[in-house]
N, C-alpha and C. Protein backbone atom coordinates (compact mmCIF):
# COMPACT_ATOMS: atom_id res chain seq x y z
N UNK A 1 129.58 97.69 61.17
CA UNK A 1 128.55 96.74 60.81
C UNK A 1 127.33 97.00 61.67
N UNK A 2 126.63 98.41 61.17
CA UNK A 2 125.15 98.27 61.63
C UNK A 2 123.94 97.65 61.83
N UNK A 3 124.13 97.06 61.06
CA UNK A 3 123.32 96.40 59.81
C UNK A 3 122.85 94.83 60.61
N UNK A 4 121.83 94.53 60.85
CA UNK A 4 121.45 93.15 61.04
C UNK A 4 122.09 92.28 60.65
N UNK A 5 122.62 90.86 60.29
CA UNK A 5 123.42 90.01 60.25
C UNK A 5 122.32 89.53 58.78
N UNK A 6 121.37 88.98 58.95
CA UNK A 6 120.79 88.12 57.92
C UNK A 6 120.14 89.07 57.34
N UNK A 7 119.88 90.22 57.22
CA UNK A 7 119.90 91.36 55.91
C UNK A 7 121.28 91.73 55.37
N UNK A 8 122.04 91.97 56.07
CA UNK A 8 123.18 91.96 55.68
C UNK A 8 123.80 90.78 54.45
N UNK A 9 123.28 89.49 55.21
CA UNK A 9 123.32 88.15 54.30
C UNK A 9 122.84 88.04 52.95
N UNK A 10 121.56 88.76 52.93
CA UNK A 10 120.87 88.47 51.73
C UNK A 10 121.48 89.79 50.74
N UNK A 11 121.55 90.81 51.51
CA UNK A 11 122.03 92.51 50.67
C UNK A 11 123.45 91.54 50.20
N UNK A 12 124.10 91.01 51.07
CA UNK A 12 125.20 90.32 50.22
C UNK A 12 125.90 89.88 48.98
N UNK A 13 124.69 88.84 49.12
CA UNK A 13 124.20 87.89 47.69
C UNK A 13 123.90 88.54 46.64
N UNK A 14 122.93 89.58 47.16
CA UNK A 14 122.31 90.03 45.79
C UNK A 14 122.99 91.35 45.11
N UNK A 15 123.54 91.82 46.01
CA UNK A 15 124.60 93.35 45.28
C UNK A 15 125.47 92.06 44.98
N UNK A 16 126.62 91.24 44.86
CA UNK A 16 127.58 90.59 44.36
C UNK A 16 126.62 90.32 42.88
N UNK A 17 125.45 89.34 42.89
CA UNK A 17 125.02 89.14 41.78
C UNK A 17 124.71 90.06 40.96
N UNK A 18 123.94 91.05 41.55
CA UNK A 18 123.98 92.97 40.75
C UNK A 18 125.00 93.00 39.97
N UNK A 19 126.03 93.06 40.44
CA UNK A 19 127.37 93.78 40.11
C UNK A 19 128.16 92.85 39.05
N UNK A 20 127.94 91.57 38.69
CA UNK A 20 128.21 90.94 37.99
C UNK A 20 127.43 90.48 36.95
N UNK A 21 125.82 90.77 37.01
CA UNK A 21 125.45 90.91 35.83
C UNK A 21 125.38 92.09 35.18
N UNK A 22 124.58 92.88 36.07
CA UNK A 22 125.47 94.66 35.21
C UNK A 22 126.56 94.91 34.78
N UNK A 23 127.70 94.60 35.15
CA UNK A 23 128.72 94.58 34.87
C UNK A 23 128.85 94.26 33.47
N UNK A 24 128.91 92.91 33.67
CA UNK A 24 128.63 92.26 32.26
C UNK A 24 127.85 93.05 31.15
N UNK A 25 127.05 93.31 31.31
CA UNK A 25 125.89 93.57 30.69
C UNK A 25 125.63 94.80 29.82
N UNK A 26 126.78 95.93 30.51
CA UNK A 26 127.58 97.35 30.09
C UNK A 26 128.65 97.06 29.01
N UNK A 27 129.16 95.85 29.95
CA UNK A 27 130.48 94.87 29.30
C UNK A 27 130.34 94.78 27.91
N UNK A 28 129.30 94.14 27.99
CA UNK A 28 128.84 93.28 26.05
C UNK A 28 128.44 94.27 25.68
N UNK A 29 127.73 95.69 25.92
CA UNK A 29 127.43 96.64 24.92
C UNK A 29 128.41 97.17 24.75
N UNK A 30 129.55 97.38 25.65
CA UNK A 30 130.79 98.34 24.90
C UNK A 30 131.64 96.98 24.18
N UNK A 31 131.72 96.02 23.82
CA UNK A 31 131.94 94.91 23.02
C UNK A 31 131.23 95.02 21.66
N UNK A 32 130.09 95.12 21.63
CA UNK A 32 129.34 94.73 20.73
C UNK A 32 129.45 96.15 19.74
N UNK A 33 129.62 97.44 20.36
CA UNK A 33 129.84 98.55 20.12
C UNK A 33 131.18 98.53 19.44
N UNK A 34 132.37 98.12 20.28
CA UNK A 34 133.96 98.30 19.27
C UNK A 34 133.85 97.04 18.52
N UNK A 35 132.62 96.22 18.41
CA UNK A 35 133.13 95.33 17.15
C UNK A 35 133.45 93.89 17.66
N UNK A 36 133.63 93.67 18.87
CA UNK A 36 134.25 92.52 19.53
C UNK A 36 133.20 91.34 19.49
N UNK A 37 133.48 90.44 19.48
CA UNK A 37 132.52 88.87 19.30
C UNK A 37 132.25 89.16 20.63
N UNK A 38 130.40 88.96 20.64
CA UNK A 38 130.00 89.53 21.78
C UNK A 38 129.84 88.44 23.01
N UNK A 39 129.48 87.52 22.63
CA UNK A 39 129.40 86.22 23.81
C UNK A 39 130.77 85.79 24.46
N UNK A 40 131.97 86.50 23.66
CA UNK A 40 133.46 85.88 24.08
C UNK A 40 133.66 86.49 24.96
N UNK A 41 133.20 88.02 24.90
CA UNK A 41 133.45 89.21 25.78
C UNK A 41 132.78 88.98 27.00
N UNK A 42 131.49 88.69 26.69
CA UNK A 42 131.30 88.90 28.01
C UNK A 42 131.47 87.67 29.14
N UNK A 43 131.83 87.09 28.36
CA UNK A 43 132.24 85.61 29.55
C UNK A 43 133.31 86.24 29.71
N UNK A 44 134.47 87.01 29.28
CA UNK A 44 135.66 87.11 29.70
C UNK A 44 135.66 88.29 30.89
N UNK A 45 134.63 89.15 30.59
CA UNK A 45 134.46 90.37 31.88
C UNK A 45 133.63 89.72 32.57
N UNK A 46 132.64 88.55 33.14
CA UNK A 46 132.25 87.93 34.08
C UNK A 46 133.67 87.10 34.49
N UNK A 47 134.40 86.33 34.34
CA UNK A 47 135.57 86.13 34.75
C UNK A 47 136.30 86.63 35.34
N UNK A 48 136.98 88.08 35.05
CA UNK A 48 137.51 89.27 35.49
C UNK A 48 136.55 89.87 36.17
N UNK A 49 135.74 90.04 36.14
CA UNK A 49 134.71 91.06 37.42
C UNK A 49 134.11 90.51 38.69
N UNK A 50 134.51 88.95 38.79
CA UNK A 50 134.16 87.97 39.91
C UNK A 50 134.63 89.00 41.14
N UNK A 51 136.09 88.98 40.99
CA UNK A 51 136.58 89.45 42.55
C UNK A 51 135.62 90.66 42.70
N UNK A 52 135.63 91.31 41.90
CA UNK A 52 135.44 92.89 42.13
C UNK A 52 133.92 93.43 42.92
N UNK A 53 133.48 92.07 42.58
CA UNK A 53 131.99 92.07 42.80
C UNK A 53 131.61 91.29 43.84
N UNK A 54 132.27 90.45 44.47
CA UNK A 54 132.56 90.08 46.10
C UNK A 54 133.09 91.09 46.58
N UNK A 55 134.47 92.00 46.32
CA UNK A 55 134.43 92.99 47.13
C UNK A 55 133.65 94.16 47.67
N UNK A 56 133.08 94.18 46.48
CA UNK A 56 131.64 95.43 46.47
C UNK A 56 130.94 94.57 47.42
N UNK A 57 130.07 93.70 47.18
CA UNK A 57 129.28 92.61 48.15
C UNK A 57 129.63 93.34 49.61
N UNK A 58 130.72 92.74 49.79
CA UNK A 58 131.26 92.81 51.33
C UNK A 58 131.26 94.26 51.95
N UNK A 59 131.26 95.30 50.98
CA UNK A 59 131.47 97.05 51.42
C UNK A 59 133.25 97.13 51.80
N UNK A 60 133.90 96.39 50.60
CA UNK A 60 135.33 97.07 50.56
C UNK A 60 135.92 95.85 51.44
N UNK A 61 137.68 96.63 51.79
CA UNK A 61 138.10 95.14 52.11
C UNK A 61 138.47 95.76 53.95
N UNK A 62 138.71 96.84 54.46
CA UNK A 62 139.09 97.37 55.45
C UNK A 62 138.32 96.81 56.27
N UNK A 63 137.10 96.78 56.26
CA UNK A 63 135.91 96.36 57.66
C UNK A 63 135.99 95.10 57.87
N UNK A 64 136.25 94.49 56.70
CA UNK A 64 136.61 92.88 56.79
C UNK A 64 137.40 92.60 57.27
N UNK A 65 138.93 93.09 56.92
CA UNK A 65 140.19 92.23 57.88
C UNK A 65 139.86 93.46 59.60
N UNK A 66 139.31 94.38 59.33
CA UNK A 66 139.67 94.99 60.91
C UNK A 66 138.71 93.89 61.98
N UNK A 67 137.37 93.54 61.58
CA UNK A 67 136.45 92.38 61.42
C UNK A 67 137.47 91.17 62.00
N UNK A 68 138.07 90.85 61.10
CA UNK A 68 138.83 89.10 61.56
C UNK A 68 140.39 89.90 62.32
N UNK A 69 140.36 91.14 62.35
CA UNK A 69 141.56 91.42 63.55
C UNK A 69 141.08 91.19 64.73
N UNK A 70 139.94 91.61 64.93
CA UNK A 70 139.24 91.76 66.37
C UNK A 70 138.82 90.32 66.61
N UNK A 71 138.40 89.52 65.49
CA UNK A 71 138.01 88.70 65.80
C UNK A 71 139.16 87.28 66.52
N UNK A 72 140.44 87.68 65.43
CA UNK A 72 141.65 87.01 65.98
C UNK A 72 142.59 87.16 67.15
N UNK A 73 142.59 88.26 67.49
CA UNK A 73 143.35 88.96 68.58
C UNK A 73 142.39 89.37 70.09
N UNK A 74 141.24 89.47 69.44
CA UNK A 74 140.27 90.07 70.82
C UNK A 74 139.77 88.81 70.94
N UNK A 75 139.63 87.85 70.89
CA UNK A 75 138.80 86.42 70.83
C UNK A 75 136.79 86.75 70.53
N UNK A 76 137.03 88.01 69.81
CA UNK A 76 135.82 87.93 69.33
C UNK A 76 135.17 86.74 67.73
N UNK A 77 134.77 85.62 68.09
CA UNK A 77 134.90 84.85 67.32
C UNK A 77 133.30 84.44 66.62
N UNK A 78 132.50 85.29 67.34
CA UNK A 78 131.08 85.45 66.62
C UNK A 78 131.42 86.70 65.52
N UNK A 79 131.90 87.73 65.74
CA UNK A 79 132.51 88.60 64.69
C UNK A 79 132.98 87.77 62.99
N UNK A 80 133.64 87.13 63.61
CA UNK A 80 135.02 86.57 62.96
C UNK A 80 134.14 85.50 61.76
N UNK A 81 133.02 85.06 62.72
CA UNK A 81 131.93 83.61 61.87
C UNK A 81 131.13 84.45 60.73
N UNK A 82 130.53 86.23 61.28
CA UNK A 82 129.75 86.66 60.46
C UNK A 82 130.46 86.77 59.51
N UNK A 83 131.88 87.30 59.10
CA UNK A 83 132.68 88.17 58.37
C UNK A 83 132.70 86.84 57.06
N UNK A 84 133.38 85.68 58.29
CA UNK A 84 133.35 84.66 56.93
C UNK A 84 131.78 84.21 55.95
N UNK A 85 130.82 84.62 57.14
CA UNK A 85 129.42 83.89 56.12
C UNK A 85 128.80 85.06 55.28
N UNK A 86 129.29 86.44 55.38
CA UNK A 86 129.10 87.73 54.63
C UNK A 86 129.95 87.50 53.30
N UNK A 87 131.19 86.57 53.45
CA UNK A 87 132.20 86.67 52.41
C UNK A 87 131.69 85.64 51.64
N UNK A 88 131.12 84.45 52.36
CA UNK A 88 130.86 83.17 51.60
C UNK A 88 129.50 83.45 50.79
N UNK A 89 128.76 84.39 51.08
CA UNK A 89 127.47 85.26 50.92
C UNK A 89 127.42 85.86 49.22
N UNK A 90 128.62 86.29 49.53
CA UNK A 90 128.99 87.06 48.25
C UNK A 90 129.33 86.03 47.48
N UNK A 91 130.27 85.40 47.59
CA UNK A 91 131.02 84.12 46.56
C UNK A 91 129.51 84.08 46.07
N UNK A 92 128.67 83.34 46.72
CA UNK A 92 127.56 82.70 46.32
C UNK A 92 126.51 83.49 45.07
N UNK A 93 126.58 84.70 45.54
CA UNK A 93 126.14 85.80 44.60
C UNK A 93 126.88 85.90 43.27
N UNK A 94 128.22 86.05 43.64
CA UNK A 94 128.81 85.88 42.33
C UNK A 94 129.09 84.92 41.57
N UNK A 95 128.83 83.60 42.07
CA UNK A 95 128.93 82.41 41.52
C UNK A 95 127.52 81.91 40.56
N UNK A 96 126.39 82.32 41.03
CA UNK A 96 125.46 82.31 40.52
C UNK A 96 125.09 83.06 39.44
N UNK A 97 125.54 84.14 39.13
CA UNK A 97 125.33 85.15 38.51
C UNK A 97 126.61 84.74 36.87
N UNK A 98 127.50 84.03 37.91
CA UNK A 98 128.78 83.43 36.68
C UNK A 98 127.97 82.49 35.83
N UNK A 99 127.02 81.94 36.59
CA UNK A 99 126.66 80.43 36.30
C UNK A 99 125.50 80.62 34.94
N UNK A 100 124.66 82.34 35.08
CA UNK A 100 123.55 82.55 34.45
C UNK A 100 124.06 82.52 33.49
N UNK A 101 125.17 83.43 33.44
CA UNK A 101 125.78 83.98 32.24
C UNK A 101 126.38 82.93 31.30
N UNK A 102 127.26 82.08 31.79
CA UNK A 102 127.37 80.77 31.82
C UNK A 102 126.49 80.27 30.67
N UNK A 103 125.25 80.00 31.21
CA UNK A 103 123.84 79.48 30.77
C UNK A 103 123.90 80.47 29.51
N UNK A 104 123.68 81.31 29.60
CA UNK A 104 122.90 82.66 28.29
C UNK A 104 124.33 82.29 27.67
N UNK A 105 125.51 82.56 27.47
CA UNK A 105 125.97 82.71 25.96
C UNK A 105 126.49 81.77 25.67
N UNK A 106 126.68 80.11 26.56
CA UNK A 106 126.99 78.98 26.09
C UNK A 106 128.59 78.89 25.44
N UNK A 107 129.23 79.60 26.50
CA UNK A 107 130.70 80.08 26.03
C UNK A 107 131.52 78.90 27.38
N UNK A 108 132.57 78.55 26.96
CA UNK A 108 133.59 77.93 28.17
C UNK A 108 134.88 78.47 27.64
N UNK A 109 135.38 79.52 28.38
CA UNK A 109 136.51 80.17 28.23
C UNK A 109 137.30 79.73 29.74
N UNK A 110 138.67 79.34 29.43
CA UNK A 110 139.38 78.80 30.96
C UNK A 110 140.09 79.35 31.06
């Protein structure tokens, strides 16, 4: 973790939200392409692409738990605070980005 803490924060947010509307967005054209009802689809690959796109956010999952190892075992516990507000960073990115999509195709799939 080179990287400044509150660039890090914001690069967070916004690659999670990247990655979940692109996602999507590839999503509904290969939907709309095999024929598939296109607003069903893509609420269903924003659903399914949540995690995937917090993990991207974060840069994978290794730096994170080695992150809350050090932070649990070495009593490094400023470590341990960034890791969680980098993770909560992302949620937020991807939650927002659920929420647009949400908005645009007016779908509630549970």
């Amino acid at each position: 973790m080179n990287e400044a803490f509150f660039p890090a924060f914001i690069n967070s947010y916004f690659i999670a939200l990247g990655v979940m509307l692109g996602g999507t967005l590839i999503g509904g054209l290969a939907a709309f392409v095999t024929g598939q009802p296109l607003l069903t689809e893509i609420t269903k690959i924003a659903n399914g692409l949540r995690i995937w796109a917090i993990i991207a956010a974060i840069g994978g999952t290794f730096d994170t738990v080695y992150s809350f190892e050090r932070g649990f075992l070495q009593g490094e516990t400023k470590d341990l605070l960034k890791q969680f507000m980098l993770i909560l960073s992302a949620m937020g990115g991807a939650q927002t980005a659920a929420l647009i999509i949400l908005w645009l195709t007016q779908e509630h799939v549970s």
